[in-house]
Protein backbone atom coordinates (compact mmCIF):
# COMPACT_ATOMS: atom_id res chain seq x y z
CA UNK A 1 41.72 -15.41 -12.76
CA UNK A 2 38.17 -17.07 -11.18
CA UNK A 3 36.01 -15.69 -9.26
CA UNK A 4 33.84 -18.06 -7.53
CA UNK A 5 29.77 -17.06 -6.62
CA UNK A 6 27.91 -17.99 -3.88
CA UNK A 7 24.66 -19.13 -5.66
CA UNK A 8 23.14 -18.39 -2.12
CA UNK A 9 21.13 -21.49 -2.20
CA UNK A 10 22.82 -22.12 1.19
CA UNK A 11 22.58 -19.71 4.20
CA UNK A 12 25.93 -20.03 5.12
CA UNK A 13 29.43 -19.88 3.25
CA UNK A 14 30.89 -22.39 1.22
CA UNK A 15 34.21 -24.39 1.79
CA UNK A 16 36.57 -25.19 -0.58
CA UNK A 17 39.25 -27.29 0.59
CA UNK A 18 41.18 -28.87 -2.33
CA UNK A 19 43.50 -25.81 -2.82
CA UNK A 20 45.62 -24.44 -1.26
CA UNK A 21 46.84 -21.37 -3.74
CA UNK A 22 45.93 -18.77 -5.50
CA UNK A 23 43.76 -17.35 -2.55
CA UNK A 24 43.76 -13.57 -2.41
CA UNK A 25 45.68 -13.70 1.21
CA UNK A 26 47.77 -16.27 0.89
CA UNK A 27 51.61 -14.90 1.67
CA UNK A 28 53.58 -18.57 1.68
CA UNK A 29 53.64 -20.76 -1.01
CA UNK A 30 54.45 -24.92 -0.83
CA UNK A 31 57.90 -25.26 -1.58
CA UNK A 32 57.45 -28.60 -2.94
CA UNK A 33 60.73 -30.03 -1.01
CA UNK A 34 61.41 -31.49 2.36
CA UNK A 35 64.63 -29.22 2.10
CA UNK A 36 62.75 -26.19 4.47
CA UNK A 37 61.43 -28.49 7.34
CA UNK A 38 59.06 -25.88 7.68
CA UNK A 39 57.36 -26.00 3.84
CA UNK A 40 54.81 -28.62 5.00
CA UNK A 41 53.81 -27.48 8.52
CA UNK A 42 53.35 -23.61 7.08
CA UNK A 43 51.54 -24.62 3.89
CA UNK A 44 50.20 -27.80 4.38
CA UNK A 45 50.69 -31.60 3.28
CA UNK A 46 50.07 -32.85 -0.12
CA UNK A 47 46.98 -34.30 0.28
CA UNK A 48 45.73 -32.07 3.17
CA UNK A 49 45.84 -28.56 2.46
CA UNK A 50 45.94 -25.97 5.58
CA UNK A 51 44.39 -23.08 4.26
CA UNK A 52 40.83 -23.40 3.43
CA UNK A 53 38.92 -21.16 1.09
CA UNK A 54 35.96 -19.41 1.69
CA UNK A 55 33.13 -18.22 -0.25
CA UNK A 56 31.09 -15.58 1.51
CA UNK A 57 27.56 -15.82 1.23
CA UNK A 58 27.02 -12.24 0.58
CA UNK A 59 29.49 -9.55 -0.34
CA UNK A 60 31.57 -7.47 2.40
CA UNK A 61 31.16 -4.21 0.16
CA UNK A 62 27.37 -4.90 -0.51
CA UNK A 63 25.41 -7.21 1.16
CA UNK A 64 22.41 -6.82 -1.39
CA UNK A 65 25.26 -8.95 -3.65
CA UNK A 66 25.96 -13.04 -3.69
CA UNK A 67 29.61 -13.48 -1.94
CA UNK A 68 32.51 -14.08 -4.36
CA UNK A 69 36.20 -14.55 -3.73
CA UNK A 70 38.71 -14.34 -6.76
CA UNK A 71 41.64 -17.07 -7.06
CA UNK A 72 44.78 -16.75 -9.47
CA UNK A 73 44.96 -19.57 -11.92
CA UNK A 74 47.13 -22.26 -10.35
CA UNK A 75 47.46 -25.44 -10.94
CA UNK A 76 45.84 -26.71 -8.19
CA UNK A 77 42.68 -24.16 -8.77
CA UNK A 78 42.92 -25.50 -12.28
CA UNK A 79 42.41 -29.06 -11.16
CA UNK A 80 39.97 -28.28 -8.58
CA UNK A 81 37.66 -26.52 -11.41
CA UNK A 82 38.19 -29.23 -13.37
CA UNK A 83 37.23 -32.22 -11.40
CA UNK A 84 37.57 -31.04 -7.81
CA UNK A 85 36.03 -29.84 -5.37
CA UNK A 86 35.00 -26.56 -7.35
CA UNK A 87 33.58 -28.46 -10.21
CA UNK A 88 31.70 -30.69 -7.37
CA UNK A 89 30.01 -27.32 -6.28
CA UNK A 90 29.33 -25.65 -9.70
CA UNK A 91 27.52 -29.21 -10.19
CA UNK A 92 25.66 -28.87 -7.14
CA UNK A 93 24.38 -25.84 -8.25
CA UNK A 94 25.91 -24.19 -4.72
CA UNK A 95 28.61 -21.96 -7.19
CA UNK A 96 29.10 -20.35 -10.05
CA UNK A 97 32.89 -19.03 -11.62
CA UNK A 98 33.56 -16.78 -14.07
CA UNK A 99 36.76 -16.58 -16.12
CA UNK A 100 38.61 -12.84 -16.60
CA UNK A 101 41.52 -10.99 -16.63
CA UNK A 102 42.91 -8.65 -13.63
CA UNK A 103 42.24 -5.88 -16.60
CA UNK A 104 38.63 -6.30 -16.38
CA UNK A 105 38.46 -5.00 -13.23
CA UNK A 106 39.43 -1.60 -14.39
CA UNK A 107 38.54 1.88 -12.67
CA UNK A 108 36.20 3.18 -14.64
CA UNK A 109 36.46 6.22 -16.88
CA UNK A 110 34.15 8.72 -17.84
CA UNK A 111 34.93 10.65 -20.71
CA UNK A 112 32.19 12.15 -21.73
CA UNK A 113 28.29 13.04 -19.96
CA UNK A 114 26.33 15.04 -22.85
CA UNK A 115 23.02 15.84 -22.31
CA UNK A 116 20.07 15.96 -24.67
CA UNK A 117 21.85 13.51 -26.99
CA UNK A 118 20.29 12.16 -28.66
CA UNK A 119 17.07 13.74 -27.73
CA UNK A 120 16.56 16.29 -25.17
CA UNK A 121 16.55 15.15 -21.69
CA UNK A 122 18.79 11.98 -22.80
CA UNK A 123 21.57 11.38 -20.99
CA UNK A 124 24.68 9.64 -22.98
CA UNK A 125 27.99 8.83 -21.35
CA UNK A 126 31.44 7.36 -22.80
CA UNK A 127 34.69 6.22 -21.94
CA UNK A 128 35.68 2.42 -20.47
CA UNK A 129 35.36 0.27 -18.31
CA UNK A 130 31.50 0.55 -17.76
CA UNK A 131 30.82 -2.97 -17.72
CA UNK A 132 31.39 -4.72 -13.63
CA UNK A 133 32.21 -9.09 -13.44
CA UNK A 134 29.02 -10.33 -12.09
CA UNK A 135 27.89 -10.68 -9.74
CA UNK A 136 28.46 -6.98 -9.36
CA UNK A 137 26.01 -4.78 -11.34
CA UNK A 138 27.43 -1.44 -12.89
CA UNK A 139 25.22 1.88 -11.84
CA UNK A 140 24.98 5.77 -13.06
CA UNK A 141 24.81 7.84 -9.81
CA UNK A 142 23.54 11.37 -11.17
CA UNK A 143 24.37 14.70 -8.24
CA UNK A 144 23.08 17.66 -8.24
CA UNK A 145 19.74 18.47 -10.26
CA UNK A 146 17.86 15.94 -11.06
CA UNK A 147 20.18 13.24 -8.21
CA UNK A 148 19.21 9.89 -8.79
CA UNK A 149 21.08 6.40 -8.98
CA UNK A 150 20.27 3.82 -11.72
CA UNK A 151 21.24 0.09 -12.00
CA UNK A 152 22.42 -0.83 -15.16
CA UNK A 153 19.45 -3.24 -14.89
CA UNK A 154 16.76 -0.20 -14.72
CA UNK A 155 18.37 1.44 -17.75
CA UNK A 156 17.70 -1.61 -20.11
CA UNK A 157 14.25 -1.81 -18.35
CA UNK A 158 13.62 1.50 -19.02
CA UNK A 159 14.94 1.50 -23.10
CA UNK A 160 18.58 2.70 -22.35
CA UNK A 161 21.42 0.68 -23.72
CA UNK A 162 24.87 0.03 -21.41
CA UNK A 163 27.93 -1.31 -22.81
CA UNK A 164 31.39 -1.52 -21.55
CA UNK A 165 32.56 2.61 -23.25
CA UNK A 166 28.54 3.61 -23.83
CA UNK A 167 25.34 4.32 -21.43
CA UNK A 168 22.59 5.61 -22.83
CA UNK A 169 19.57 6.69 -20.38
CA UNK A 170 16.38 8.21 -22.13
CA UNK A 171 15.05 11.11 -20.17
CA UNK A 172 11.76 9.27 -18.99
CA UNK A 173 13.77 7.60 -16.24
CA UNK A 174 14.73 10.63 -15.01
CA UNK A 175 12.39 11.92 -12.29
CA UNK A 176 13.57 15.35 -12.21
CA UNK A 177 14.93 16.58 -15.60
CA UNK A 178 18.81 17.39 -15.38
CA UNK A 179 20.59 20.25 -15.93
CA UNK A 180 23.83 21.65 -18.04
CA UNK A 181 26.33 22.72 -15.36
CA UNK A 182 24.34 21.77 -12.36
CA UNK A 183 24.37 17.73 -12.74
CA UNK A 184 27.07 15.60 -12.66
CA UNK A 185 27.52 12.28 -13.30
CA UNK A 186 29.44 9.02 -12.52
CA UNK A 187 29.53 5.42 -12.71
CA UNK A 188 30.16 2.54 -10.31
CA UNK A 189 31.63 -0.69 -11.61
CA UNK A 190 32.57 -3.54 -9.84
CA UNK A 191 32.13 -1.08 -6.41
CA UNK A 192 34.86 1.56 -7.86
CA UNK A 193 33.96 4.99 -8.71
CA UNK A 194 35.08 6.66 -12.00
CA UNK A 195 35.81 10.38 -12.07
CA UNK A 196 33.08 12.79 -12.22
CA UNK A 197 31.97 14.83 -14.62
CA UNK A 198 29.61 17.67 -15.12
CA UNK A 199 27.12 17.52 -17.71
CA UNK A 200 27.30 19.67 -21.07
């Protein structure tokens, strides 16, 4: 898949009008044949396509995050990242794509929230899918004691380490120190919510 960024350069959203697949609410596909005299007037002709695509400058879910859409690989997304009109944009500096998988858009899963590990007041979670496709940035939401919400970005800041099955958060960046049985924690990637899970 692509995802295409708004670079936000522009105060407005971006049009992308060489394609006319792969968008994430497109139902009716070109059937490539005059044989359904209604392929062309549904989908569009050849060299005109009918349904634009739209890159939002900022996100629905967050505003506080550049507006992406994601497209499935077609051909004609191929060819439009290649020398079309997306490649025209990326070299404008107005986008910016990133390749991935539908995979990497995982719930993610905590496995694991131990506290004091490795020193006391750490914080050290586990499990998958940790990680969120930018522009989206990952976050720990702590409830209960010590509530607080960190940005992946403020736990690298702050001499934590985050990778995709692994956050580690030193207990400075905790405001109020946390407690066994009466904090729970969570992560948000890519705007979903992984299971809870109370510290121990």
């Amino acid at each position: 898949m692509l995802r295409l960024i708004h670079t936000q350069t522009v105060p407005s959203a971006i049009v992308v009008d060489d394609i006319d697949d792969g968008l994430p609410n497109k139902t009716a596909h070109r059937l490539g044949s005059t044989a359904d005299p209604n392929a062309y007037a549904r989908d569009g002709y050849a060299n005109y396509p009918k349904q634009p695509c739209y890159v939002p400058y900022t996100s629905r879910a967050n505003p506080l995050v550049a507006g992406y859409i994601d497209l499935n690989l077609t051909q004609r997304v191929t060819l439009s990242a290649g020398k079309g009109k997306i490649s025209k944009l990326k070299q404008a500096g107005l986008l910016t794509s990133v390749l991935f998988n539908a995979s990497d858009l995982a719930t993610p899963v905590v496995g694991l929230a131990d506290l004091d590990t490795p020193g006391v007041g750490d914080l050290t979670i586990t499990g998958s899918g940790f990680d969120s496709l930018a522009p989206n940035q990952s976050s720990v939401v702590i409830t209960g004691t010590g509530a607080i919400t960190l940005t992946r970005s403020q736990i690298l800041v702050g001499g934590g380490t985050f990778a995709d099955g692994a956050i580690f958060i030193p207990a400075v960046l905790f405001t109020v120190p946390l407690a066994l049985a009466t904090s729970f924690a969570k992560v948000v990637a890519d705007l979903q919510n992984s299971n809870v899970l109370v510290l121990t």
